[in-house]
Protein backbone atom coordinates (compact mmCIF):
# COMPACT_ATOMS: atom_id res chain seq x y z
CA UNK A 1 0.00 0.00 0.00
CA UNK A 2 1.35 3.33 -1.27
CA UNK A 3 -0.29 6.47 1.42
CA UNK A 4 0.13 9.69 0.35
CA UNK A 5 -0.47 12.62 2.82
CA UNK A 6 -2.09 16.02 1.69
CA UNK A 7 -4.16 19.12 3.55
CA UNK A 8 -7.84 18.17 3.95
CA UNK A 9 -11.22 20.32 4.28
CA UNK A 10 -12.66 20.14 7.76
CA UNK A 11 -15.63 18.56 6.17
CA UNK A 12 -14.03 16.24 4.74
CA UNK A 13 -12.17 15.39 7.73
CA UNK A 14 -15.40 15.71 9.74
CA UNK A 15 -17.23 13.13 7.14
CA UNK A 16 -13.76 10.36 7.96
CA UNK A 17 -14.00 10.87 11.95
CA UNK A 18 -17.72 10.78 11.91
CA UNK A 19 -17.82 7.32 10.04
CA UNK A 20 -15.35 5.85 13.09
CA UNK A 21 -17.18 3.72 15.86
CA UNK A 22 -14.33 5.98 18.32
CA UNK A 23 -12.13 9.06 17.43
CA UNK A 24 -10.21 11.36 20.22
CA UNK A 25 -12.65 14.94 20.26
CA UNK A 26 -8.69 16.15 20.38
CA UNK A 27 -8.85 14.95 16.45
CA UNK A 28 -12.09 16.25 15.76
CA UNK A 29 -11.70 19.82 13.46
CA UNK A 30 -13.78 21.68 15.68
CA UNK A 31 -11.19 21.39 18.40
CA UNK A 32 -9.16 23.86 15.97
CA UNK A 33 -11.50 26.54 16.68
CA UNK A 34 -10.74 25.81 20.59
CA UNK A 35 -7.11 26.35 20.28
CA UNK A 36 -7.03 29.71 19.20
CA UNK A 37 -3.86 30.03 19.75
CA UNK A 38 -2.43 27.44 17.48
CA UNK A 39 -2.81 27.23 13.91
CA UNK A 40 -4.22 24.35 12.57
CA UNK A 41 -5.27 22.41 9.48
CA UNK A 42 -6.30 19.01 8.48
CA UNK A 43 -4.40 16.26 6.78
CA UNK A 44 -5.81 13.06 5.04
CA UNK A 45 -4.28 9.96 4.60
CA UNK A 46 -5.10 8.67 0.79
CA UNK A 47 -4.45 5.08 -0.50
CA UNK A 48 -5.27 5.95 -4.70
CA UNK A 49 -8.36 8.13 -4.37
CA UNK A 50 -9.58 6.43 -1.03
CA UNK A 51 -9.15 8.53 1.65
CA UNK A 52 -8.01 6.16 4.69
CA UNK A 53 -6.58 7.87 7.31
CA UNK A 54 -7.46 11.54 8.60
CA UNK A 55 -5.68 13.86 11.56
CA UNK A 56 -5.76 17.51 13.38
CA UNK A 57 -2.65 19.17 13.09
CA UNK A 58 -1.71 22.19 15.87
CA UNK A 59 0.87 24.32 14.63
CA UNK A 60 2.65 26.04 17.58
CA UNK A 61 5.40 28.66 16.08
CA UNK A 62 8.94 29.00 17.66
CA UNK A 63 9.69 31.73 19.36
CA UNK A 64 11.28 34.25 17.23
CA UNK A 65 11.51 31.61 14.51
CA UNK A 66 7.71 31.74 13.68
CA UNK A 67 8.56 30.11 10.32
CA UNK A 68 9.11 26.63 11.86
CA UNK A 69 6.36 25.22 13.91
CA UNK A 70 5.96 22.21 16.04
CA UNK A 71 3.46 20.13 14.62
CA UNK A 72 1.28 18.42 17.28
CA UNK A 73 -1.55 15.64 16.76
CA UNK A 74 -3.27 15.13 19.92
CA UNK A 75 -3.97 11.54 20.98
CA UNK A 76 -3.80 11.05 16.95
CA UNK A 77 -3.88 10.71 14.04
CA UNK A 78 -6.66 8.67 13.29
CA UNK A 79 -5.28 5.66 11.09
CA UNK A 80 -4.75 1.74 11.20
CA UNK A 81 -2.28 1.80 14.36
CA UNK A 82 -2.20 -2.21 13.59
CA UNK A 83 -0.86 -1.64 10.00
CA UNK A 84 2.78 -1.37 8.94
CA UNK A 85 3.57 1.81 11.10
CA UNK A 86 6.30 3.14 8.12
CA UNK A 87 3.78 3.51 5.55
CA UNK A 88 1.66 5.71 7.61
CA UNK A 89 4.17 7.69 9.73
CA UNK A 90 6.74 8.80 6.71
CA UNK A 91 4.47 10.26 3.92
CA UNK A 92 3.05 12.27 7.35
CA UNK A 93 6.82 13.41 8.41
CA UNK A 94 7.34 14.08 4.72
CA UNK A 95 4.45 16.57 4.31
CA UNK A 96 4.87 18.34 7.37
CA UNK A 97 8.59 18.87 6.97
CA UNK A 98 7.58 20.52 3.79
CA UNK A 99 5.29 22.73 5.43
CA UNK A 100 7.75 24.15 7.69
CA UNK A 101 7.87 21.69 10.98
CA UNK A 102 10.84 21.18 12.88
CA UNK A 103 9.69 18.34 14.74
CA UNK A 104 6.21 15.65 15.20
CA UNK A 105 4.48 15.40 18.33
CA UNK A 106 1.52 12.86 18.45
CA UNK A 107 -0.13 10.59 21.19
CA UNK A 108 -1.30 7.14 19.73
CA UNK A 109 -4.41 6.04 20.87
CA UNK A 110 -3.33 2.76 21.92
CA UNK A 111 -3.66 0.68 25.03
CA UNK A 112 -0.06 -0.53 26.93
CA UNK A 113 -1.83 -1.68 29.99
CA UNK A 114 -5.21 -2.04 31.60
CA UNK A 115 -5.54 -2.81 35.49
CA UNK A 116 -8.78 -3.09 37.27
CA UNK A 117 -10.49 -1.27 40.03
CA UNK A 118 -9.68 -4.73 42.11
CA UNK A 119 -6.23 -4.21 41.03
CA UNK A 120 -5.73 -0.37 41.71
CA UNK A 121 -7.71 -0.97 45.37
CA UNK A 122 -5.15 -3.65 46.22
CA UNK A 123 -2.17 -1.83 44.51
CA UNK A 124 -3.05 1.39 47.32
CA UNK A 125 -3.16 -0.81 50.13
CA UNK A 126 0.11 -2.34 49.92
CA UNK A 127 2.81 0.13 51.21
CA UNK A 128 5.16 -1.66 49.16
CA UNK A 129 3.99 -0.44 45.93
CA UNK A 130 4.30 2.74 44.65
CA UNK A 131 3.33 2.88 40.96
CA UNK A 132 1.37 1.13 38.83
CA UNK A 133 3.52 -1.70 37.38
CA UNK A 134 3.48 -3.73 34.15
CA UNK A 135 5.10 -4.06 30.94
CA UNK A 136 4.54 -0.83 29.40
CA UNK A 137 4.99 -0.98 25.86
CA UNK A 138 3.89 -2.68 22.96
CA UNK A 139 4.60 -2.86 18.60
CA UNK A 140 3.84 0.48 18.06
CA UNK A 141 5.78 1.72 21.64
CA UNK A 142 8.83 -0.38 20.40
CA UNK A 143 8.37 1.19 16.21
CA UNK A 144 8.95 4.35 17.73
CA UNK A 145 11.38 4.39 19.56
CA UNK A 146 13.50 2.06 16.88
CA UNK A 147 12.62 4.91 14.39
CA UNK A 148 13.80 8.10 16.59
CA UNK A 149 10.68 9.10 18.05
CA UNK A 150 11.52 10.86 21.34
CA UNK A 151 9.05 10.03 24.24
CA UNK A 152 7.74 12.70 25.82
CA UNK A 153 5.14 11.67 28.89
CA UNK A 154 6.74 12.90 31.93
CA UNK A 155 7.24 10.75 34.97
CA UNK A 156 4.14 11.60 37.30
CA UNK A 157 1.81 11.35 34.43
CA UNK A 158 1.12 15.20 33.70
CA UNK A 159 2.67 17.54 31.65
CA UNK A 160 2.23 19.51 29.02
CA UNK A 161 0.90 17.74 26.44
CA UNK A 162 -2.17 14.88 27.31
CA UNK A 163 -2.03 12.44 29.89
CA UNK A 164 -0.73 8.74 29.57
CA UNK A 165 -2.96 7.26 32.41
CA UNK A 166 -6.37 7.58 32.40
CA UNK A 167 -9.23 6.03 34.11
CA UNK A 168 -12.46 5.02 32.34
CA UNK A 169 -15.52 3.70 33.38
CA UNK A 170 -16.29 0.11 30.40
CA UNK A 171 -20.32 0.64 29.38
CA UNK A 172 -20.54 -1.64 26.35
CA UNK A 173 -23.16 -4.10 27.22
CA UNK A 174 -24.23 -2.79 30.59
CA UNK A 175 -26.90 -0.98 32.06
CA UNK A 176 -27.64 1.19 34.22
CA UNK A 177 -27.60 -0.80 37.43
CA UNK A 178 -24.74 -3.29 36.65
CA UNK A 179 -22.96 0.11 36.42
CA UNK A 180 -24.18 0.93 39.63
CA UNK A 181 -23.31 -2.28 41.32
CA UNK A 182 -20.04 -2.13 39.91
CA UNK A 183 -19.32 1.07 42.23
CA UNK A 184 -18.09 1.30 45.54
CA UNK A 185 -20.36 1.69 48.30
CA UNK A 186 -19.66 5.28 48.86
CA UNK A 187 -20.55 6.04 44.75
CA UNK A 188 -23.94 4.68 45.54
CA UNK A 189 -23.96 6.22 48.61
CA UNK A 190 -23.43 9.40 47.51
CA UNK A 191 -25.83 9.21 44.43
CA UNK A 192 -28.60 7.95 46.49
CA UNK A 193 -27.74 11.19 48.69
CA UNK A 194 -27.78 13.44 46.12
CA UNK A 195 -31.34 12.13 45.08
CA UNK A 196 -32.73 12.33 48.75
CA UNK A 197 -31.69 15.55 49.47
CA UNK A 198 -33.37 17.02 46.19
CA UNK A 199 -30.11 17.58 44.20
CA UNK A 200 -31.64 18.57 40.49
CA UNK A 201 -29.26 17.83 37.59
CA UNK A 202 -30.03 19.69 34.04
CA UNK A 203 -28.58 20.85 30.90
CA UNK A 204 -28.31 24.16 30.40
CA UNK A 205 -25.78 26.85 28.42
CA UNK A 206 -25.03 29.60 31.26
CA UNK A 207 -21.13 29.59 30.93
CA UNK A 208 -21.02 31.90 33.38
CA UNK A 209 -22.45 30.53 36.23
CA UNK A 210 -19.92 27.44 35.27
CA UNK A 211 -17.09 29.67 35.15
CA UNK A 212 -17.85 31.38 38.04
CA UNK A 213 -18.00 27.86 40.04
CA UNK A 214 -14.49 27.00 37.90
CA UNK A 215 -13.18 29.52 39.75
CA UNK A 216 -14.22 29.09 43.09
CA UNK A 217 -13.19 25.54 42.37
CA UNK A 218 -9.74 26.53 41.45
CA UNK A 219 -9.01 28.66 44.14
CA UNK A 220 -10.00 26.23 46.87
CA UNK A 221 -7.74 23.36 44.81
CA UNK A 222 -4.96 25.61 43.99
CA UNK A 223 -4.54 25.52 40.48
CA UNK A 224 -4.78 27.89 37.71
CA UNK A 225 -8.32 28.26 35.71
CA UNK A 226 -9.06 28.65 32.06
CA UNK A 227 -10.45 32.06 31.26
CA UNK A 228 -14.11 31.95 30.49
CA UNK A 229 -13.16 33.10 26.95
CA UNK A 230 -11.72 29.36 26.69
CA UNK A 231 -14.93 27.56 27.38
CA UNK A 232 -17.51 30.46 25.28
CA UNK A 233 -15.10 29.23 22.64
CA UNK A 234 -15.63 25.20 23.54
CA UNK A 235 -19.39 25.77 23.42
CA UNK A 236 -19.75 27.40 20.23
CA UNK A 237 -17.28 25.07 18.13
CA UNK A 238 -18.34 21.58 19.27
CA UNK A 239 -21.50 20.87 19.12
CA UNK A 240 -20.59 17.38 21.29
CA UNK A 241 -20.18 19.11 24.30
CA UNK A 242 -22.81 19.29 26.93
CA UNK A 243 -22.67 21.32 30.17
CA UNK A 244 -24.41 20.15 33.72
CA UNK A 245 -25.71 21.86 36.13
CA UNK A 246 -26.74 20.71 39.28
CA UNK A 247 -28.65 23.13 41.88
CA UNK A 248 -30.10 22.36 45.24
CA UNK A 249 -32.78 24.61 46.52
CA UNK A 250 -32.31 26.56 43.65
CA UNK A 251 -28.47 27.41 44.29
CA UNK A 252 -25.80 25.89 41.73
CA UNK A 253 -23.75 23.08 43.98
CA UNK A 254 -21.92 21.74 41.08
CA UNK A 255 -21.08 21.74 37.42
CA UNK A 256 -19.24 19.34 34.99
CA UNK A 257 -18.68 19.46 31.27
CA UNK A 258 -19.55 16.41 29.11
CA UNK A 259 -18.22 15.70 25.22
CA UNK A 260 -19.05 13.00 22.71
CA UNK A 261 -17.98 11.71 20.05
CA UNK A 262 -19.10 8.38 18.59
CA UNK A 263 -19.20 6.15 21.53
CA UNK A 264 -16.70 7.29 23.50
CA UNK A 265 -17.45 9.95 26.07
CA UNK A 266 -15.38 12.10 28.43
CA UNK A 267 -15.99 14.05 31.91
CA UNK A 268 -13.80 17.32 30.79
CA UNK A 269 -14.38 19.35 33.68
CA UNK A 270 -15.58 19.97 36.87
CA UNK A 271 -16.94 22.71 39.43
CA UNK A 272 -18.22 22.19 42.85
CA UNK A 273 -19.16 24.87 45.80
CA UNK A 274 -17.21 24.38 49.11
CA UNK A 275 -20.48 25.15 50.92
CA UNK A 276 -23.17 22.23 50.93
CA UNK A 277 -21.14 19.73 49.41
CA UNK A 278 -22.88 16.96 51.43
CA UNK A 279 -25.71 17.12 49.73
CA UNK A 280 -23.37 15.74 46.79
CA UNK A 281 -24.02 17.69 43.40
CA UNK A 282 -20.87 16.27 42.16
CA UNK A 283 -21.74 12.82 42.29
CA UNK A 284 -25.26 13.51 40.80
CA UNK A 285 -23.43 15.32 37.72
CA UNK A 286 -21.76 12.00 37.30
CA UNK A 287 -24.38 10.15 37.37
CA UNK A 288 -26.14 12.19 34.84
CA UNK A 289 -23.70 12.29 32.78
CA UNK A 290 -22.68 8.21 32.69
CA UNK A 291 -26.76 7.61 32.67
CA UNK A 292 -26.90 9.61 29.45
CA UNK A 293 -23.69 7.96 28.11
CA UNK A 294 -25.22 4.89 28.41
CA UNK A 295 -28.35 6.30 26.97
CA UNK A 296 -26.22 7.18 23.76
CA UNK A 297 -24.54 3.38 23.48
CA UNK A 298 -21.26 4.47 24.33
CA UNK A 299 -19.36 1.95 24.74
CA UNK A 300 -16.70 4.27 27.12
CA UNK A 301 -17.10 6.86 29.50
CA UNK A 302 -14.15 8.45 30.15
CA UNK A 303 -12.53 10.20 33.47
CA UNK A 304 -9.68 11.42 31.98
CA UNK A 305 -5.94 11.61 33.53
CA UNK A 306 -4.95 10.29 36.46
CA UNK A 307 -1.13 9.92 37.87
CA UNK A 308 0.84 6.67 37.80
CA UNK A 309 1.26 6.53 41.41
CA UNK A 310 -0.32 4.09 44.02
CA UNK A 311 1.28 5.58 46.94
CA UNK A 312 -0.63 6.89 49.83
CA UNK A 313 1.54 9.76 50.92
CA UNK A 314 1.06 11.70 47.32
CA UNK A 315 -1.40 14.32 47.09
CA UNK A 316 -2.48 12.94 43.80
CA UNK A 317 -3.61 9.35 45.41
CA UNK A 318 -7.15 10.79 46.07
CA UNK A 319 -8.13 11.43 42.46
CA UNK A 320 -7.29 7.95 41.82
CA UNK A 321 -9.52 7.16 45.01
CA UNK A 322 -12.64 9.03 43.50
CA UNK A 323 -12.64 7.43 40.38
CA UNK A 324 -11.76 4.25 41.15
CA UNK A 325 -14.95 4.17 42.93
CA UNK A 326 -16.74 3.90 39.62
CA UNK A 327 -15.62 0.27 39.43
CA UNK A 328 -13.94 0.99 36.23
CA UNK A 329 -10.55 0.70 34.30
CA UNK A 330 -6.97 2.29 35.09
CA UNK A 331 -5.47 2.85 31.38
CA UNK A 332 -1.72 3.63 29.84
CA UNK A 333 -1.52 4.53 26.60
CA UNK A 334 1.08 4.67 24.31
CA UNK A 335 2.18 8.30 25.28
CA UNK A 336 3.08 11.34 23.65
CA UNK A 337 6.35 10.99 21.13
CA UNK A 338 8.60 13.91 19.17
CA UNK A 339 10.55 13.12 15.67
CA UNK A 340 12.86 15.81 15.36
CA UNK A 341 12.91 16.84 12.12
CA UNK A 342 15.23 20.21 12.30
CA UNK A 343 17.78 18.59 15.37
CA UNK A 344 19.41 22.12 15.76
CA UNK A 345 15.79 23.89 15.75
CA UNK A 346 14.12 20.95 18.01
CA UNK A 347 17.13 21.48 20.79
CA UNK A 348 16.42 25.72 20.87
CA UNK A 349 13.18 24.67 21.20
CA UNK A 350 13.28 21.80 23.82
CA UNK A 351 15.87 24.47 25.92
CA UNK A 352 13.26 27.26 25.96
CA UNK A 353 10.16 24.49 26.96
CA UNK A 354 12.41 23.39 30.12
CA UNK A 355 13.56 27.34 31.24
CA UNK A 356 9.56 28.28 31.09
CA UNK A 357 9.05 25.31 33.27
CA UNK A 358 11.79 26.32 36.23
């Protein structure tokens, strides 16, 4: 098979991604319109006139080189990962090159290792581990590094770019109370809560109010929001995403963001008040948001990153606590991967990256 790579319309990329039983929203065109500050364009994959193979490129310039960019496909592209890596990954290096990249930077959307909730529960309770553990890698993990692909996923799991562990909640086949059994006791708990004391869960469109709630959010967890700019911008280019709102005696207790695409859904973000969280609006919005998964036949429903570590004295052990009480799925991908294609411009580069970060 002879691929040749060229720049694609956003329809027709839409019409490729559309036709998949699971793409990444991250390779869905409207996400261009979300990253304002990259530019952006779509390739296509084409075997003869067939077009096979489709992915959303992010240009981000160089400082003070803004003719070379680094070319970035987010947990992409979307092609045959199974197929004879070469004949995908060269034609795309080749094109890109061309249009001014010094280096590649994709995430494929492939599975390295899957552990239970059984497994994660027991891997916390033993002091002696630390991390999850297994063998990590796999064909395409192995292509890429034998062809001088650079990994990238940093050692606690976050970064820059997306994260290699994630934890997702199987629905394929299920319904709505296998899902339920399936949780911990405190899950159901907590729903049932939510549901006594009157918690009411809707879809609705006031950014604001979401924002405003982001914020509180943020300052009570110490990290740095989004501007509501950001997420006005989410709203109006993907028509997959979904925003809940869940008030209690008419006061907004908590707020998540769903998206869609095929069947795979995610949980993007979150918002919760400090005051009345016992009445539990975050674990309705949950709830709401797997019950309409499942409503959609989705066969994922996905909680996004988590860290790799298992250790009780991290801060980050109680995010892998809360979702592991959905009874689902710790997952590491693949990982996030740089070809250097301009070695003298990829080192300025990769120098500037790690001063920012100091």
């Amino acid at each position: 098979m002879k691929l040749a790579v060229s720049r694609i319309s956003a329809g027709e990329h839409q019409a490729f991604v559309e036709a998949q039983r699971s793409v990444s929203f991250l390779q869905m065109p409207e996400w261009a319109a979300v990253k304002t500050e990259w530019r952006s364009e779509s390739v296509g994959w084409y075997d003869g006139a067939w077009l096979v193979g489709a992915g959303l490129v992010l240009h981000r310039p160089v400082p003070r080189l803004e003719r070379y960019t680094l070319a970035y496909l987010p947990q992409g592209p979307v092609i045959d990962w199974s197929g004879p890596l070469d004949e995908w990954i060269d034609p795309l290096a080749a094109y890109l090159k061309a249009q001014g990249a010094f280096a590649i930077r994709l995430g494929p959307p492939v599975r390295t290792d899957v552990w239970s909730a059984a497994e994660v529960k027991s891997g916390i309770a033993d002091p002696g581990v630390k991390r999850f553990t297994g063998p990590g890698g796999d064909r395409v993990t192995r292509w890429l590094e034998e062809a001088g692909w650079l990994p990238q996923s940093p050692e606690d799991g976050f970064g820059d770019g997306q994260p290699q562990y994630i934890y997702e909640l199987p629905l394929a086949g299920r319904t709505e109370d296998d899902v339920l059994r399936g949780m911990n006791q405190q899950w159901r708990r907590n729903i049932k809560k939510a549901a006594k004391e009157g918690v009411e869960v809707s879809v609705g469109t006031d950014v604001k109010a979401f924002h405003d709630l982001y914020v509180h959010t943020a300052e009570r967890d110490r990290f740095t929001p989004r501007p509501v700019r950001y997420f006005e911008n989410l709203f109006a280019a993907m028509s997959s995403a979904t925003l809940y709102l869940a008030h209690h005696q008419g006061e907004l207790v908590a707020a998540t963001i769903l998206v869609r695409v095929g069947a795979h859904a995610w949980y993007l973000y979150g918002a919760s008040s400090t005051s009345k969280r016992e009445v539990r609006g975050s674990n309705a919005c949950q709830w709401a948001m797997i019950r309409d998964s499942l409503a959609a036949g989705c066969d994922v429903y996905d909680l996004r990153g988590i860290t790799p570590t298992l250790d009780l004295q991290d801060s980050h052990v109680g995010l892998i606590q809360f979702k592991v009480g959905t009874g689902g799925q710790a997952v590491r991908y693949a990982g996030e991967w740089d070809l250097p294609l301009r070695p003298m411009v990829y080192r300025a580069f990769d120098l500037y990256t790690k001063r920012r970060r100091r």
